[in-house]
N, C-alpha and C. Protein backbone atom coordinates (compact mmCIF):
# COMPACT_ATOMS: atom_id res chain seq x y z
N UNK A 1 100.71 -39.65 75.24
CA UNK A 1 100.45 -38.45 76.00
C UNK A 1 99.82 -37.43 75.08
N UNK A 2 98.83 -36.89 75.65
CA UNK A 2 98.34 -36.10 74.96
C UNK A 2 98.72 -34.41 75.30
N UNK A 3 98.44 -33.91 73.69
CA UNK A 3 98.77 -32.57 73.80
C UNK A 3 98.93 -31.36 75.01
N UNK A 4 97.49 -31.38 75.49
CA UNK A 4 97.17 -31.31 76.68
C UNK A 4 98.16 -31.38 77.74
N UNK A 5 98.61 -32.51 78.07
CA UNK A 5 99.14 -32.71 79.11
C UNK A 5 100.20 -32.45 78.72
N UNK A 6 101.21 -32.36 77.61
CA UNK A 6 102.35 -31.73 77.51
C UNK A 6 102.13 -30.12 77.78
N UNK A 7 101.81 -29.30 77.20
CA UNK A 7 101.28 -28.34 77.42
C UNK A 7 101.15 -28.07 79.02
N UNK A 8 100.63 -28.90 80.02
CA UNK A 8 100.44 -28.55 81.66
C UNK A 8 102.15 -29.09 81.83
N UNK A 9 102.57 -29.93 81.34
CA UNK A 9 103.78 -30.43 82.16
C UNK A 9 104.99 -29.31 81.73
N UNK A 10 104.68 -28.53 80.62
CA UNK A 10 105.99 -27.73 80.35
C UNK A 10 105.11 -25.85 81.22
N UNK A 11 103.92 -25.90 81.63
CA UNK A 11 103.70 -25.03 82.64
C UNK A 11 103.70 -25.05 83.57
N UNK A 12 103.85 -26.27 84.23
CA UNK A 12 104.40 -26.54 85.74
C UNK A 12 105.58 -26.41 85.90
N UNK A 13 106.51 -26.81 84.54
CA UNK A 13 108.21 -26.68 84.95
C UNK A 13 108.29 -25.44 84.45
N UNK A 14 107.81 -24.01 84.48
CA UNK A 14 108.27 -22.59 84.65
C UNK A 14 108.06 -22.44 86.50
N UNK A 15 107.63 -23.01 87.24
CA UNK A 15 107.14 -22.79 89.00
C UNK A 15 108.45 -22.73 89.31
N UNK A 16 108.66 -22.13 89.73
CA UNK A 16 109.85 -21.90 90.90
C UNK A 16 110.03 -23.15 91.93
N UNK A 17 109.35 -24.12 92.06
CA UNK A 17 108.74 -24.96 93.17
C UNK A 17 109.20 -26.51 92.11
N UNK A 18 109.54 -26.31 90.97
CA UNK A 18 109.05 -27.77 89.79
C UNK A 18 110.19 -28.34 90.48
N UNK A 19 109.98 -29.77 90.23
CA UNK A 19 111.15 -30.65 90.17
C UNK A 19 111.26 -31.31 89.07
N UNK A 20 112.23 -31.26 88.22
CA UNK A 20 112.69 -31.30 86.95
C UNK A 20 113.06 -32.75 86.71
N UNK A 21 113.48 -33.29 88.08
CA UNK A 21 113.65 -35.26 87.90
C UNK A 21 112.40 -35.60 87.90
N UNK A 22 111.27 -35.22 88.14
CA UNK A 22 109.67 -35.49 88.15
C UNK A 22 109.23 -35.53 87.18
N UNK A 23 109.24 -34.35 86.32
CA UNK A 23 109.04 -33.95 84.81
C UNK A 23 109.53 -34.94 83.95
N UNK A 24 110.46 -34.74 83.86
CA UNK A 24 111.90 -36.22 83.17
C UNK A 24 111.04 -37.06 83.48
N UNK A 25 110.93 -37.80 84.62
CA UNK A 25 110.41 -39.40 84.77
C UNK A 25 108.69 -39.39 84.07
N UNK A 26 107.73 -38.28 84.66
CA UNK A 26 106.67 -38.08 83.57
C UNK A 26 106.30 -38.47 82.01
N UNK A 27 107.69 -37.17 81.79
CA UNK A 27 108.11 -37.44 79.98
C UNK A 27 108.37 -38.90 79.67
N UNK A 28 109.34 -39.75 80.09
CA UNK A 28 109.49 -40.75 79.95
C UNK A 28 108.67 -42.25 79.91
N UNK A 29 107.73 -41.99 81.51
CA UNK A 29 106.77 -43.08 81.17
C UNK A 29 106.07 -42.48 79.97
N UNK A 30 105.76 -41.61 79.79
CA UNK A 30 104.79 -41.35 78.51
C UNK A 30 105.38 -41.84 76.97
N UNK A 31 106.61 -42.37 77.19
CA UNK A 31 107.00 -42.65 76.25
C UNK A 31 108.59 -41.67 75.21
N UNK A 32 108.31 -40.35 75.86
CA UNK A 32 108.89 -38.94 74.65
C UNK A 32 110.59 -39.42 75.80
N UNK A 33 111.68 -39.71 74.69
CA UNK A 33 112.55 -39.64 74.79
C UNK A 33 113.40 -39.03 74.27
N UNK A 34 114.70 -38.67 74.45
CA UNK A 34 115.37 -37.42 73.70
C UNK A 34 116.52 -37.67 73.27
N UNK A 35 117.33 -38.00 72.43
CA UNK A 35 118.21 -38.02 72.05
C UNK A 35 119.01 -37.14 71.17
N UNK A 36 120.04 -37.11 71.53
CA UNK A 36 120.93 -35.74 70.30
C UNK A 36 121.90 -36.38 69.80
N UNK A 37 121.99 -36.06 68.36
CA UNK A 37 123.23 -36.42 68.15
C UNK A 37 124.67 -35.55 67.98
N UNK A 38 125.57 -36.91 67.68
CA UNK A 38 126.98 -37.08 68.44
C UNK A 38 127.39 -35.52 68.21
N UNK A 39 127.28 -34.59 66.85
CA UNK A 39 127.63 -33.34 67.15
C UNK A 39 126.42 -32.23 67.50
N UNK A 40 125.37 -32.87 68.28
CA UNK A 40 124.70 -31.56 68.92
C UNK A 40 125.64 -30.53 69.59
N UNK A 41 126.80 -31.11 70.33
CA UNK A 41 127.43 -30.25 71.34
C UNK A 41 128.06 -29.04 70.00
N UNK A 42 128.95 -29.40 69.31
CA UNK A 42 129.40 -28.53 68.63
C UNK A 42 128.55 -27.64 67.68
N UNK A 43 127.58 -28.09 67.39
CA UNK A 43 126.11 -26.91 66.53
C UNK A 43 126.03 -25.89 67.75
N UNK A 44 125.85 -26.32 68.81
CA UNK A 44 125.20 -25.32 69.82
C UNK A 44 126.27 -24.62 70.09
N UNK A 45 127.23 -25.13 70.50
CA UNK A 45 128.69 -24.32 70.58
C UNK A 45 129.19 -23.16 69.48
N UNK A 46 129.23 -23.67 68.10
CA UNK A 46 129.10 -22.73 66.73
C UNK A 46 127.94 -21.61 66.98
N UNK A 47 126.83 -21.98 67.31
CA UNK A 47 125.79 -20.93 67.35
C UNK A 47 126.08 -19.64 68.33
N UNK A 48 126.72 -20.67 69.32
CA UNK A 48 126.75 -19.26 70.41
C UNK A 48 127.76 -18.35 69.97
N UNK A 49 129.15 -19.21 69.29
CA UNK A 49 130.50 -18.46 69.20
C UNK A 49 130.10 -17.30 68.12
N UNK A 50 129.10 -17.59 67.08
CA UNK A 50 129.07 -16.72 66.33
C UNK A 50 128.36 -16.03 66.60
N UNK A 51 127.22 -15.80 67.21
CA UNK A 51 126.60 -15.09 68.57
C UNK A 51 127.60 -14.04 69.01
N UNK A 52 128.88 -14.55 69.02
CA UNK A 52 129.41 -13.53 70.15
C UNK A 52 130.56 -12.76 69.33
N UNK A 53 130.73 -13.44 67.93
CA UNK A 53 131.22 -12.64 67.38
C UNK A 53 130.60 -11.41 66.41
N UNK A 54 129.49 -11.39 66.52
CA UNK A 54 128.74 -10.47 65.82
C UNK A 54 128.46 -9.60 66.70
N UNK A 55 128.77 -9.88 68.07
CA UNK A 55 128.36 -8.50 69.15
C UNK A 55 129.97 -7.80 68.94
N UNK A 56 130.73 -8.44 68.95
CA UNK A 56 132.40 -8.28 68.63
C UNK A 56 132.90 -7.30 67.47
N UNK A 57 131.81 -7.76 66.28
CA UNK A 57 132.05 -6.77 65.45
C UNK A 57 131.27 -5.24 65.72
N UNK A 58 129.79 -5.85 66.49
CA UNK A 58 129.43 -3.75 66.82
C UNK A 58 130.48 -3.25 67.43
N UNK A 59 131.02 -4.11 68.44
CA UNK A 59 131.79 -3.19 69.64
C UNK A 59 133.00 -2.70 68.42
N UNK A 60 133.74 -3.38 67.79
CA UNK A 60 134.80 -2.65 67.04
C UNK A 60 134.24 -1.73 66.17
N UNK A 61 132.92 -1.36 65.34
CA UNK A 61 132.27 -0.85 64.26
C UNK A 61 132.18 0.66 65.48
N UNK A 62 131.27 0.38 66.71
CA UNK A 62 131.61 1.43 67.41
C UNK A 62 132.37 1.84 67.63
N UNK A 63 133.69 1.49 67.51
CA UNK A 63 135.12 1.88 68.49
C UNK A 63 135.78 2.56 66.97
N UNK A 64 136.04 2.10 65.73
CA UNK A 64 136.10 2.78 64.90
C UNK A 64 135.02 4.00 64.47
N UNK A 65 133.59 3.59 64.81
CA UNK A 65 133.52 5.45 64.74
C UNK A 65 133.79 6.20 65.50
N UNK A 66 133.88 6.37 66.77
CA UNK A 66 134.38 6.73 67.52
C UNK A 66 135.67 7.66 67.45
N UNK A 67 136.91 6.80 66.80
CA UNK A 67 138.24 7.41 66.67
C UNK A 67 138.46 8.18 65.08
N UNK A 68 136.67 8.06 64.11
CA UNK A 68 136.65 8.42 62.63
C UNK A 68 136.55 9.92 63.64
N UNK A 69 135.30 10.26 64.40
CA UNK A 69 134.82 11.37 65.04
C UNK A 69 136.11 12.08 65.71
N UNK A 70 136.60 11.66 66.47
CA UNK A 70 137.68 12.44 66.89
C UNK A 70 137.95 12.97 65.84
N UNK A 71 139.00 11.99 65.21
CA UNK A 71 139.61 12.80 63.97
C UNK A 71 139.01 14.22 63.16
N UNK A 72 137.78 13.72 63.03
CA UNK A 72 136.82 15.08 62.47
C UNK A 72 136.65 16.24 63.07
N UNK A 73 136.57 16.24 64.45
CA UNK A 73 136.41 16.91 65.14
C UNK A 73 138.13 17.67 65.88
N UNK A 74 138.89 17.17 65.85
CA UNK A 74 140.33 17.64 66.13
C UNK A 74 140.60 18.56 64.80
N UNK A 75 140.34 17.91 63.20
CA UNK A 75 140.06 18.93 62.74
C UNK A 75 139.42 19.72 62.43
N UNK A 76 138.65 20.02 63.11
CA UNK A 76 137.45 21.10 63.00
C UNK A 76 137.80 22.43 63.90
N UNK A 77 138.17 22.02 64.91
CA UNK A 77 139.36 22.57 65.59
C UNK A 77 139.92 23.27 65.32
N UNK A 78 140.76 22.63 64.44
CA UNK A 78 142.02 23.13 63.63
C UNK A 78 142.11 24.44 63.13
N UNK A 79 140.47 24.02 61.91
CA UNK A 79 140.04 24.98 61.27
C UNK A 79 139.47 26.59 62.37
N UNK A 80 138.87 26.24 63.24
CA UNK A 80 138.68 27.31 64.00
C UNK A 80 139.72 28.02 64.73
N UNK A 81 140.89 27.58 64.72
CA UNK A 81 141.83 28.43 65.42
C UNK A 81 142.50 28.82 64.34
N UNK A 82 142.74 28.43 62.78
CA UNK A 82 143.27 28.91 62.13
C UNK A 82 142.01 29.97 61.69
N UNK A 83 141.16 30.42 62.06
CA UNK A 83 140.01 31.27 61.44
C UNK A 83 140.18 32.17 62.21
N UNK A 84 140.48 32.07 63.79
CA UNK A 84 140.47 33.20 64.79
C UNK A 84 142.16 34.16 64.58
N UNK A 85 143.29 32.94 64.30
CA UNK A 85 144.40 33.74 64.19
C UNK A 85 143.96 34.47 62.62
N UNK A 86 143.64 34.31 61.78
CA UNK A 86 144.02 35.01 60.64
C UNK A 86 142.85 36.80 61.10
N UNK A 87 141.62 36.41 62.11
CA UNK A 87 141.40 37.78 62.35
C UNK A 87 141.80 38.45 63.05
N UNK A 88 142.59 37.52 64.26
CA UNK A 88 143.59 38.64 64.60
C UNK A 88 144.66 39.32 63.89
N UNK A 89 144.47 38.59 62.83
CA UNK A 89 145.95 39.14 61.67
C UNK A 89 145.34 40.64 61.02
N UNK A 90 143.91 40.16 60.76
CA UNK A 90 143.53 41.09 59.78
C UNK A 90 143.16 42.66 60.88
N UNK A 91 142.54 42.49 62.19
CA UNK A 91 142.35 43.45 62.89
C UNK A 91 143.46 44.30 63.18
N UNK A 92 144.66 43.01 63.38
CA UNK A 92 145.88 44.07 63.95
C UNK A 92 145.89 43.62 65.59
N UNK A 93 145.35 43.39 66.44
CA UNK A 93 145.62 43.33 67.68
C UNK A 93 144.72 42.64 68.16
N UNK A 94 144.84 42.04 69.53
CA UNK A 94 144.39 41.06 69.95
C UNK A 94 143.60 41.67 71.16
N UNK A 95 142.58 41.85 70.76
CA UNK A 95 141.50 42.28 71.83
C UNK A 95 140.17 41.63 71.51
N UNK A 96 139.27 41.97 72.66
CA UNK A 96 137.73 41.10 72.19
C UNK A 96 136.97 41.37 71.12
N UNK A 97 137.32 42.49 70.83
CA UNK A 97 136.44 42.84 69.35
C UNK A 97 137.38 42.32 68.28
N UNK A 98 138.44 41.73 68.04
CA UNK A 98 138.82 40.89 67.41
C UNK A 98 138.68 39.46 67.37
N UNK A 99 138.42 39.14 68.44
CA UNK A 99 137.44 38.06 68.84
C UNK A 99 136.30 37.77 68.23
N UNK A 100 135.50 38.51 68.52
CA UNK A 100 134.31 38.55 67.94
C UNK A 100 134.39 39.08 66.09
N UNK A 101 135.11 39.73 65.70
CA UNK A 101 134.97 39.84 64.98
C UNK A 101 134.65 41.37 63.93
N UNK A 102 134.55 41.99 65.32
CA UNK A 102 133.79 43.60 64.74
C UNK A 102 134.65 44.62 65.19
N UNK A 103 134.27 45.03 63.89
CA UNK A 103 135.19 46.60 64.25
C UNK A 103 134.74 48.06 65.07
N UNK A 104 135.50 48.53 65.04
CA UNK A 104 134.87 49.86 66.41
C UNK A 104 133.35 50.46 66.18
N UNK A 105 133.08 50.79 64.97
CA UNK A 105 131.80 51.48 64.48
C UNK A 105 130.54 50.21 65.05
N UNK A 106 130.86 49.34 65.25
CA UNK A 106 129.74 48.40 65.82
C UNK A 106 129.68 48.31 66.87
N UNK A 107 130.27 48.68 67.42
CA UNK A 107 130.46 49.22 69.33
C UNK A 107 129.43 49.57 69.91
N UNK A 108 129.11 50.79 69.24
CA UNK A 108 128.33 51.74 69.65
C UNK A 108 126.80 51.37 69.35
N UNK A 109 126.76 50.52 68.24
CA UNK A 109 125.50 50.26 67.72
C UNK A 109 125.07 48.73 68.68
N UNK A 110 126.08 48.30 69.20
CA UNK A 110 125.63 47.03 70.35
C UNK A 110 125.37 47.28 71.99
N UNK A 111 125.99 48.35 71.96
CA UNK A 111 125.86 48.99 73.37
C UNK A 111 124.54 49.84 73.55
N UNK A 112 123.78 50.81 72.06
CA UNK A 112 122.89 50.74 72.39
C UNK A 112 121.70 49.65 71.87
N UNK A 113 121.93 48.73 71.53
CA UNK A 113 120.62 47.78 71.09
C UNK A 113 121.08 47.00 73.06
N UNK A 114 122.08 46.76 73.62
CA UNK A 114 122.08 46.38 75.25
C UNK A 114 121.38 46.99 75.82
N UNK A 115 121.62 48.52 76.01
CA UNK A 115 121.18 49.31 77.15
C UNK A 115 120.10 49.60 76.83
N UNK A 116 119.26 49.96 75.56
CA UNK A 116 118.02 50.56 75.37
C UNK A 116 118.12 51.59 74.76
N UNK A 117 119.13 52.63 74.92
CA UNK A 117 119.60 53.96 74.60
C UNK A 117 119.94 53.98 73.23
């Protein structure tokens, strides 16, 4: 069998329409027979398993960063509420300009850069 015609017989069996016992009996009078050996099954089997354990390790590689980020971020947290209580410590009382951060004399200088005045 020539090149050729292997080539048409493995583009006819992509058709939606092929019959695959046709093909087979084709291949065969032409001579091309196939044989595997006794551990083909287990090579192909190994290939896939480790296949699927390497998707196994992203999913855990993701799932550990994931719970690294929390962590970072719970304390980051941390740090910001221990930053807001110590200015309420330092202002004295717990109002929005302790919040923010500013003391009374900046009041006046934000109210007029707001209004225009």
């Amino acid at each position: 069998m020539k090149l050729v015609d292997v080539k048409k017989l493995m583009i006819s069996s992509l058709s939606t329409d092929a019959n695959s016992e046709d093909i087979m009996k084709k291949l065969e009078e032409a001579g091309v027979k196939y044989s595997f050996d006794e551990d083909f099954r287990d090579k192909v089997l190994l290939r896939i398993y480790s296949a699927a354990a390497s998707v196994n390790q992203e999913v855990e590689f993701v799932k550990s960063m994931n719970s690294i980020f929390y962590r970072i971020a719970l304390t980051g947290v941390a740090a910001i509420v221990l930053l807001l209580i110590s200015i309420f410590l330092t202002q004295g009382s717990l109002s929005f300009n302790s919040v923010l951060g500013l003391s009374n004399s900046y009041d006046e200088s934000i109210v007029c850069l707001l209004t225009g005045n």
